[in-house]
PDB file of N, CA and C in Angstrom:
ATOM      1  N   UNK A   1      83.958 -44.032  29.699  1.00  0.00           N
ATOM      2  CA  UNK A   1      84.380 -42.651  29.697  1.00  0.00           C
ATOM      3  C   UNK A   1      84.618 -42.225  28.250  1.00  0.00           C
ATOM      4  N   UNK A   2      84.505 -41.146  27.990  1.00  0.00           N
ATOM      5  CA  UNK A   2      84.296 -40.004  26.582  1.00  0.00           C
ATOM      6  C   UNK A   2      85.020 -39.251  26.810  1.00  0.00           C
ATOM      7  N   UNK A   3      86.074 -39.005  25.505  1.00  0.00           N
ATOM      8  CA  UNK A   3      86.904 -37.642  25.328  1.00  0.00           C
ATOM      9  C   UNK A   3      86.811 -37.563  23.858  1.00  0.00           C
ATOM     10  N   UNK A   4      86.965 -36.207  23.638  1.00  0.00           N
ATOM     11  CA  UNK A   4      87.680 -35.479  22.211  1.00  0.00           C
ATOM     12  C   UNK A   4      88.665 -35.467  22.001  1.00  0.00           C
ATOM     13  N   UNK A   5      88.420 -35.747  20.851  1.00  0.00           N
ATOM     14  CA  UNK A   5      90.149 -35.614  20.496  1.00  0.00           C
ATOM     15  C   UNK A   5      90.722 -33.904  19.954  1.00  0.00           C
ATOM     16  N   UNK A   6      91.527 -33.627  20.747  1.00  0.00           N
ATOM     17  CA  UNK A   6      92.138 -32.291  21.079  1.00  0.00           C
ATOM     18  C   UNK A   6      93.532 -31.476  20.232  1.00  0.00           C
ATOM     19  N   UNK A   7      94.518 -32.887  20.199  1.00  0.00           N
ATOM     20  CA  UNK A   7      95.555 -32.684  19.796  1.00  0.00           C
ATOM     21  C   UNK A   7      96.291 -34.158  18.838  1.00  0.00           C
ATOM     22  N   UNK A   8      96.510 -33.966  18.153  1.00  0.00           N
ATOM     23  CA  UNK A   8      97.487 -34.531  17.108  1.00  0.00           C
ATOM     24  C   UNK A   8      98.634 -34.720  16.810  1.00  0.00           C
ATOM     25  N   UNK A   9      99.348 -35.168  17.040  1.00  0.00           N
ATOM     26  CA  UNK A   9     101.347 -35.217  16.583  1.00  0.00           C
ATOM     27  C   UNK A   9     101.003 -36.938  15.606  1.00  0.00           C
ATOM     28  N   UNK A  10     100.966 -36.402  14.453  1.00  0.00           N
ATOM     29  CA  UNK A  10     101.346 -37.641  13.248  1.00  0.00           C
ATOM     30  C   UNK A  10     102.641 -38.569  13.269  1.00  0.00           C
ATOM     31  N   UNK A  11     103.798 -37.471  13.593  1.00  0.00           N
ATOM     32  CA  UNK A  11     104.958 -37.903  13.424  1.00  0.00           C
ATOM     33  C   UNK A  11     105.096 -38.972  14.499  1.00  0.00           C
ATOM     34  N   UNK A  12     104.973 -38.908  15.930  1.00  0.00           N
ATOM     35  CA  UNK A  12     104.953 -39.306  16.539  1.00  0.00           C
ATOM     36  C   UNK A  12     103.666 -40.682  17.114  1.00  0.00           C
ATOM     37  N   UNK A  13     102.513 -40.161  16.653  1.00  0.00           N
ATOM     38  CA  UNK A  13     101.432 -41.103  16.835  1.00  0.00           C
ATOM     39  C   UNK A  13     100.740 -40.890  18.368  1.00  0.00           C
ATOM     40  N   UNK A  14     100.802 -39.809  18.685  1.00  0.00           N
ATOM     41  CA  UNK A  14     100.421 -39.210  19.708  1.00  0.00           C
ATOM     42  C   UNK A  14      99.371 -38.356  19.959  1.00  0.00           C
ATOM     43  N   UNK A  15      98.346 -38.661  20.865  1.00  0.00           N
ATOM     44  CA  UNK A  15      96.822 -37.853  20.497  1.00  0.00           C
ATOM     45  C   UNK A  15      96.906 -37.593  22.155  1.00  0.00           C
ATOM     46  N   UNK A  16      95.881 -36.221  22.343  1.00  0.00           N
ATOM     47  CA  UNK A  16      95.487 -35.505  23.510  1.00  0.00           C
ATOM     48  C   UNK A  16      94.253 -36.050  23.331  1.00  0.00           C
ATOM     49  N   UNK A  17      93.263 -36.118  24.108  1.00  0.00           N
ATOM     50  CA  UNK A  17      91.940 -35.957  24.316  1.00  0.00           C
ATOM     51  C   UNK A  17      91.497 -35.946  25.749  1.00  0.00           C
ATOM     52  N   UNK A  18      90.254 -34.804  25.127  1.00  0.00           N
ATOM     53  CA  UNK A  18      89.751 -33.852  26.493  1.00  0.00           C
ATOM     54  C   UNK A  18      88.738 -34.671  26.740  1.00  0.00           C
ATOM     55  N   UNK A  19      88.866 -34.766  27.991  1.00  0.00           N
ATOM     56  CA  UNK A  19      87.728 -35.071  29.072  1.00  0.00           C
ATOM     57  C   UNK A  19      86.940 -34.036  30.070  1.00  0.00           C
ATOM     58  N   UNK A  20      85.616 -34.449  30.035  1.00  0.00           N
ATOM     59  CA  UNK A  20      85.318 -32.718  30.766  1.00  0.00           C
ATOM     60  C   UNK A  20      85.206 -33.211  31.878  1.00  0.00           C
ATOM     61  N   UNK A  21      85.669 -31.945  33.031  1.00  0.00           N
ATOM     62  CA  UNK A  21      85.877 -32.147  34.452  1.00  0.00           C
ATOM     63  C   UNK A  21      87.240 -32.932  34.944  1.00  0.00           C
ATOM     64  N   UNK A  22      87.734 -33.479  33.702  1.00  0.00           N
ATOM     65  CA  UNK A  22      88.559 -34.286  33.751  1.00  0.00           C
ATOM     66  C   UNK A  22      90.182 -33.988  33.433  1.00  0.00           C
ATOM     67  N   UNK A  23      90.505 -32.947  32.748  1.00  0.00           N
ATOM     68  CA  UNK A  23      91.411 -32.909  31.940  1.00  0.00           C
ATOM     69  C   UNK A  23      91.581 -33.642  30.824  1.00  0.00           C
ATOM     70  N   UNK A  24      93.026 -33.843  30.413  1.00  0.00           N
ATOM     71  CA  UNK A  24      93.597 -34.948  29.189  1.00  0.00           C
ATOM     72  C   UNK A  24      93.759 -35.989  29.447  1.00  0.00           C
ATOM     73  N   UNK A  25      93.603 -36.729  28.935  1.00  0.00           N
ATOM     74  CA  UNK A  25      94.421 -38.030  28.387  1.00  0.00           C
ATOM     75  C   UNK A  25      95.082 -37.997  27.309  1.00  0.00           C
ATOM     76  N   UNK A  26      96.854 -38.334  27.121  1.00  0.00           N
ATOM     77  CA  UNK A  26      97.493 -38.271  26.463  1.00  0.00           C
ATOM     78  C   UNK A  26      98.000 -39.766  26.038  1.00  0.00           C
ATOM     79  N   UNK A  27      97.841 -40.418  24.654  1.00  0.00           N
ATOM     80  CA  UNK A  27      98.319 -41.857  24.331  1.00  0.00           C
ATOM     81  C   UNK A  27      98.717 -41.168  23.058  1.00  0.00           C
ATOM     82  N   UNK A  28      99.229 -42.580  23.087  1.00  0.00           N
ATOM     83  CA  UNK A  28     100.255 -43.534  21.673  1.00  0.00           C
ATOM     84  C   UNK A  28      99.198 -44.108  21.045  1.00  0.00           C
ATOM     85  N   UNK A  29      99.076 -44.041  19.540  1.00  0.00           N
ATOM     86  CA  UNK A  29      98.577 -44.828  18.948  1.00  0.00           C
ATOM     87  C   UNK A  29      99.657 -46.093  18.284  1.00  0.00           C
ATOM     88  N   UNK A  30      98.851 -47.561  19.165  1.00  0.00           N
ATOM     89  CA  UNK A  30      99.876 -48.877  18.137  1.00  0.00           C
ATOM     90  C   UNK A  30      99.224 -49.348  17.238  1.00  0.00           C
ATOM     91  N   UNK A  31      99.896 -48.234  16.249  1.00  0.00           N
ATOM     92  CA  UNK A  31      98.697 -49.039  14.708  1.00  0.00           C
ATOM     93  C   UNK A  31      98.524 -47.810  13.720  1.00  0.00           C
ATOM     94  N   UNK A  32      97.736 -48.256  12.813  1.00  0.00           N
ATOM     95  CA  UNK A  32      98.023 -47.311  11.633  1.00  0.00           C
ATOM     96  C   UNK A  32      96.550 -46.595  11.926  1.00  0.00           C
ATOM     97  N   UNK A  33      95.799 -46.381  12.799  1.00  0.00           N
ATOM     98  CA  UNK A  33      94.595 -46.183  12.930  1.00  0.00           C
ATOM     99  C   UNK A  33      94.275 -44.494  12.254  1.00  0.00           C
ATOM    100  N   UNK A  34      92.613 -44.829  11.507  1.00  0.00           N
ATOM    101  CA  UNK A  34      92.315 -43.109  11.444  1.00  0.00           C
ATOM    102  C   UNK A  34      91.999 -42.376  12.373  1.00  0.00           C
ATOM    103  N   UNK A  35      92.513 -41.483  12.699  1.00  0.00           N
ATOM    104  CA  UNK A  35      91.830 -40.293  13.884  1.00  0.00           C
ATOM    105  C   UNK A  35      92.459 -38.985  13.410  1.00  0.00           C
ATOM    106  N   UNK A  36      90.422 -38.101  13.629  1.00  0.00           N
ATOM    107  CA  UNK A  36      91.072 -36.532  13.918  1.00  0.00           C
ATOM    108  C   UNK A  36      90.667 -35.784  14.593  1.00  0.00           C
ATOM    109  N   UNK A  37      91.085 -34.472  14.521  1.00  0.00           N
ATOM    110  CA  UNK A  37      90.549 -33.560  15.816  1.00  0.00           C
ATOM    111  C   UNK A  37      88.678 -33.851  15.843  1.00  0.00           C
ATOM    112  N   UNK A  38      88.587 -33.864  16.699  1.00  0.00           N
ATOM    113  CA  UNK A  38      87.151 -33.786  17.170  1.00  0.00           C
ATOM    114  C   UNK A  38      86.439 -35.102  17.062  1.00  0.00           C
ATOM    115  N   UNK A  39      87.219 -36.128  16.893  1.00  0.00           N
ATOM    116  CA  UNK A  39      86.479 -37.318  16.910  1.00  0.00           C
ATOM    117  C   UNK A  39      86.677 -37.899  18.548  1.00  0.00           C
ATOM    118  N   UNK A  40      85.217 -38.527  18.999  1.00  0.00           N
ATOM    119  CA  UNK A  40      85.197 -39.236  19.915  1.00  0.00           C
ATOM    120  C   UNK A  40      85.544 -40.299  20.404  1.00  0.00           C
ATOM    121  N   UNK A  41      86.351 -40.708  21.334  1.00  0.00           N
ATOM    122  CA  UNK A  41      86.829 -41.644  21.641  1.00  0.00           C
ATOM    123  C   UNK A  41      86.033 -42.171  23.103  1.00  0.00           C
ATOM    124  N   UNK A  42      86.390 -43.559  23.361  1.00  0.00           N
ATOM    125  CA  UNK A  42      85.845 -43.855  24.448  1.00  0.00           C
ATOM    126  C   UNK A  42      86.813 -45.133  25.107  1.00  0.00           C
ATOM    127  N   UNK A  43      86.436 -45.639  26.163  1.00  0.00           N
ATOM    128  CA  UNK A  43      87.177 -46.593  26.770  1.00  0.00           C
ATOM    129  C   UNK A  43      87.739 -46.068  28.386  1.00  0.00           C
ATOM    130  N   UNK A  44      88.833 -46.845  28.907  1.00  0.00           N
ATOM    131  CA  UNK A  44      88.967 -46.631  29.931  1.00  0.00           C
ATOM    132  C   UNK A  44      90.487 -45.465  29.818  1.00  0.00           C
ATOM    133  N   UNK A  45      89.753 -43.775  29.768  1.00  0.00           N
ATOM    134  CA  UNK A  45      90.803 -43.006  29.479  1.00  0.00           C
ATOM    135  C   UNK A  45      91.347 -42.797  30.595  1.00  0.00           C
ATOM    136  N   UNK A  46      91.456 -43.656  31.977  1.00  0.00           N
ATOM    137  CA  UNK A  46      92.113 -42.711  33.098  1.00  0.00           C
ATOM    138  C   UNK A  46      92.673 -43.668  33.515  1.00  0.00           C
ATOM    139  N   UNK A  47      93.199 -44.326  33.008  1.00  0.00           N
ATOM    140  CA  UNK A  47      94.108 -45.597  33.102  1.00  0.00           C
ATOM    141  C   UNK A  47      95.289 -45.804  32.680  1.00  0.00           C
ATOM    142  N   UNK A  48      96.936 -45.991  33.309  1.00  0.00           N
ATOM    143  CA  UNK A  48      97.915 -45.680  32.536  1.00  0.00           C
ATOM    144  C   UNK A  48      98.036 -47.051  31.655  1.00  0.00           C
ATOM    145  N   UNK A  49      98.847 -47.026  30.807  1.00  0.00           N
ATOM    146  CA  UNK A  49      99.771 -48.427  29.976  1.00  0.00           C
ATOM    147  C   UNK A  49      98.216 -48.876  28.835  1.00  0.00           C
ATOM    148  N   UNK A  50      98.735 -50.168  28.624  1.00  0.00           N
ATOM    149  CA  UNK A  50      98.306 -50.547  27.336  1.00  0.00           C
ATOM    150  C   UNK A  50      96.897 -50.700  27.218  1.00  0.00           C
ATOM    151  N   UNK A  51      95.631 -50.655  27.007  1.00  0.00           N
ATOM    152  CA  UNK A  51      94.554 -50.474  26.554  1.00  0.00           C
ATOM    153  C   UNK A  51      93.677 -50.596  24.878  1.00  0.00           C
ATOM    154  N   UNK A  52      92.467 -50.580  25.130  1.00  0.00           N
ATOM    155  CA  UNK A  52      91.925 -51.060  23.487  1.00  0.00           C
ATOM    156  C   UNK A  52      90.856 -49.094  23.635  1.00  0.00           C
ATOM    157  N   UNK A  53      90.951 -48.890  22.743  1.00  0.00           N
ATOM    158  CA  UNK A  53      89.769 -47.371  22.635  1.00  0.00           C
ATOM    159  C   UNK A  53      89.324 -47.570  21.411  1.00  0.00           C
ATOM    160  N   UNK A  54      87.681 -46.999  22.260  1.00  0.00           N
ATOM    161  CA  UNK A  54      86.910 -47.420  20.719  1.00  0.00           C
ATOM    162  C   UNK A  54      86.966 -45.743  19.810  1.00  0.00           C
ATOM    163  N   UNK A  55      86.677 -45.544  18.806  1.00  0.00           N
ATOM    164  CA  UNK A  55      87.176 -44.507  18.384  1.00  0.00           C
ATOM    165  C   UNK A  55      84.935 -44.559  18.040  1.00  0.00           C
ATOM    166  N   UNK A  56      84.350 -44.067  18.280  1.00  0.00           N
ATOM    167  CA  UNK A  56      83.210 -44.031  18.076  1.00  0.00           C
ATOM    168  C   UNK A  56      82.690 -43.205  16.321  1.00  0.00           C
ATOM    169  N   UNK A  57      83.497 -41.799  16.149  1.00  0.00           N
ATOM    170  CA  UNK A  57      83.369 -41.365  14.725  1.00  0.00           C
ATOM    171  C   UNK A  57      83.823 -42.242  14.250  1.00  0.00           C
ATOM    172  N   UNK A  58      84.993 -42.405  14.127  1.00  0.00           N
ATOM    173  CA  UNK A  58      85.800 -43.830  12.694  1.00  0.00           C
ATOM    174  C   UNK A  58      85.178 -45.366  13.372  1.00  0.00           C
ATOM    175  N   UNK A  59      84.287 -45.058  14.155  1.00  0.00           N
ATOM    176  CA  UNK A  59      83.638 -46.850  14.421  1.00  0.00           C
ATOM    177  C   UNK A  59      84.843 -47.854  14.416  1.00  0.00           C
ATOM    178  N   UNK A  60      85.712 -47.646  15.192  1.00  0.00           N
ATOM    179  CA  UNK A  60      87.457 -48.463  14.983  1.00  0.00           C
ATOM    180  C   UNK A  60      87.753 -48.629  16.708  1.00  0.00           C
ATOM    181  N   UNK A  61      88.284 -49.622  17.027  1.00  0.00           N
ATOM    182  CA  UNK A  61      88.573 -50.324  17.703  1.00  0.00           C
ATOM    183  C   UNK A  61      90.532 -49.923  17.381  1.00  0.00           C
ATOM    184  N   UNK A  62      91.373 -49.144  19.095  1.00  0.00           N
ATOM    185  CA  UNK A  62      92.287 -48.667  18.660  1.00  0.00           C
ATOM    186  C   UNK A  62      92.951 -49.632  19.728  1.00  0.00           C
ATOM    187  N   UNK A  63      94.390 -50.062  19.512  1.00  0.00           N
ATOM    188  CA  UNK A  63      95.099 -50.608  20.480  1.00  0.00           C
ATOM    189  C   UNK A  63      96.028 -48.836  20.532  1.00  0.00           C
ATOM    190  N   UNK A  64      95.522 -48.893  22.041  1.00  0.00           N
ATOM    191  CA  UNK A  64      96.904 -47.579  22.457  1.00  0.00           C
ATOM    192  C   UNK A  64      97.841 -48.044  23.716  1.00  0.00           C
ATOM    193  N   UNK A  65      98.499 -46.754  24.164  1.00  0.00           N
ATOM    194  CA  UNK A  65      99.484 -46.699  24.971  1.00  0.00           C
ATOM    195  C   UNK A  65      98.840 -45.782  25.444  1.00  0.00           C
ATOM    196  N   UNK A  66      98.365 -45.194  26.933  1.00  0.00           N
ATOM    197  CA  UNK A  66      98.138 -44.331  27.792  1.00  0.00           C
ATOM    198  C   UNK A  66      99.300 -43.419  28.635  1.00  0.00           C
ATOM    199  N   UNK A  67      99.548 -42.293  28.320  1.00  0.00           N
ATOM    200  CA  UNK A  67     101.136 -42.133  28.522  1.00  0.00           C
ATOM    201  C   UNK A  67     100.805 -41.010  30.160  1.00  0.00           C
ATOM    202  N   UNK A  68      99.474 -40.526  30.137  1.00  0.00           N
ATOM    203  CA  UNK A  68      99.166 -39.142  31.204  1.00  0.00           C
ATOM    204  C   UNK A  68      97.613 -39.246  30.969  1.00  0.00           C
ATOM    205  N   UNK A  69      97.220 -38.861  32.600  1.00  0.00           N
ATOM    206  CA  UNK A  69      95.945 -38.733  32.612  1.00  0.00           C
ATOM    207  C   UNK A  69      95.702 -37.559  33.468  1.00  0.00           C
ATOM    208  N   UNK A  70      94.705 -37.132  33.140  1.00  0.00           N
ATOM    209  CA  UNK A  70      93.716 -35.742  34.348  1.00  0.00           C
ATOM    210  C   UNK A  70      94.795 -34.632  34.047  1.00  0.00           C
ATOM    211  N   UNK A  71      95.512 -34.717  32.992  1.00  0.00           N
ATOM    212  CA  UNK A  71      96.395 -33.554  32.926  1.00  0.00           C
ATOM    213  C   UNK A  71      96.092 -32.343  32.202  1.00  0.00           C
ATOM    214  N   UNK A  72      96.410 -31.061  32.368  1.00  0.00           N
ATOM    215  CA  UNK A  72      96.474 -29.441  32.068  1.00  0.00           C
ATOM    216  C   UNK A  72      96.590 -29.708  30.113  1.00  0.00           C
ATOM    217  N   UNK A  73      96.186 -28.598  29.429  1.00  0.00           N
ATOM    218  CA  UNK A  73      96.262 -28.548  28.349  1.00  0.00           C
ATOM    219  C   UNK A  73      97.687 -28.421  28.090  1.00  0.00           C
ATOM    220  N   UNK A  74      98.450 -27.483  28.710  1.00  0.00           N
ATOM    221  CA  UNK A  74      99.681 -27.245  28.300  1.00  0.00           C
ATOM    222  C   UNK A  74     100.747 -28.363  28.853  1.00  0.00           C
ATOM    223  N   UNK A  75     100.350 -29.283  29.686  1.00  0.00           N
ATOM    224  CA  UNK A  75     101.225 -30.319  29.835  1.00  0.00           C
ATOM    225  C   UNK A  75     101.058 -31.844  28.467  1.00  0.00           C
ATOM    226  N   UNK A  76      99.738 -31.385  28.157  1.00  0.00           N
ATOM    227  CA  UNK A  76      99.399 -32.459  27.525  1.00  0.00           C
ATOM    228  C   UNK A  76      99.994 -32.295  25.881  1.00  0.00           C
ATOM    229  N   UNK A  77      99.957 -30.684  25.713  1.00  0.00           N
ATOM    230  CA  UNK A  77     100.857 -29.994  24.468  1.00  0.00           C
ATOM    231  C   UNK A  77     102.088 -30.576  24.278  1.00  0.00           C
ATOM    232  N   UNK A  78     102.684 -30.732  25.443  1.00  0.00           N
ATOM    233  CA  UNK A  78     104.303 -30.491  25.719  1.00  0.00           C
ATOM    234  C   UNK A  78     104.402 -32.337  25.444  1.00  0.00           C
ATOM    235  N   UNK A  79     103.609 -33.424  25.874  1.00  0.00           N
ATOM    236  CA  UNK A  79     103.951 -34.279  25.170  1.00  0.00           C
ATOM    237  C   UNK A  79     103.375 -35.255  24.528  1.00  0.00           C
ATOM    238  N   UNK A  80     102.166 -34.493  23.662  1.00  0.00           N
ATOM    239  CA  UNK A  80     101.746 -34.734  22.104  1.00  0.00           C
ATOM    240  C   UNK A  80     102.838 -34.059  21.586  1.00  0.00           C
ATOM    241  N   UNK A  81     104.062 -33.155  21.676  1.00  0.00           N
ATOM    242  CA  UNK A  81     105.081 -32.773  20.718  1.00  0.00           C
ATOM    243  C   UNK A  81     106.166 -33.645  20.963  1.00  0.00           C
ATOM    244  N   UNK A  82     106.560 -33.747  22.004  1.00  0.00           N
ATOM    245  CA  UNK A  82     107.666 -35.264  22.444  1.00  0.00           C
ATOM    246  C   UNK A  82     109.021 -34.751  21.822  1.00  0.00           C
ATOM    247  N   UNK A  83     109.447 -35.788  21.843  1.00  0.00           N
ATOM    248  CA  UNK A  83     110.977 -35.445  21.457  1.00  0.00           C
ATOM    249  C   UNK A  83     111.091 -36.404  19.750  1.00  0.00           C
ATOM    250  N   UNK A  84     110.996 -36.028  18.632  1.00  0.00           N
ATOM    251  CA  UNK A  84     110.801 -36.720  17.343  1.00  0.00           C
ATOM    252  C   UNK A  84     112.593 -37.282  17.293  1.00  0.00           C
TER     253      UNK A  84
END
């Protein structure tokens, strides 16, 4: 599975990415990894908890946290901003 990456929170380490037909997937990045808007990601995005995503633009291999899946833009807003 393929998503974009949508949304960004640095502070936090928290990325949205859109899936079409699909909604969001919202994770944690564990790691210092590069990512930005519009880069492709892949892996198993509809899956909750810990996971590997390949980041296909930065050719990087990401350890994340899967926090929400198939979710609304504005839910997925609300926590890529989180509580800092």
């Amino acid at each position: 599975m393929k998503g974009v990456v949508s949304l960004i929170n640095r502070r936090n380490d928290r990325i949205a990415a859109f899936i079409e037909d699909e909604g969001f997937t919202v994770f944690e990045l564990l790691g210092g990894y590069s990512i930005e808007i519009g880069d492709i990601v892949s892996g198993n995005l509809d899956s909750h908890g810990g996971e590997t995503f390949r980041n296909l633009t930065q050719l990087e291999d990401m350890d994340v946290y899967v926090q929400a899946i198939h979710c609304s833009k504005s839910v997925a807003l609300r926590l890529v901003k989180g509580h800092d």
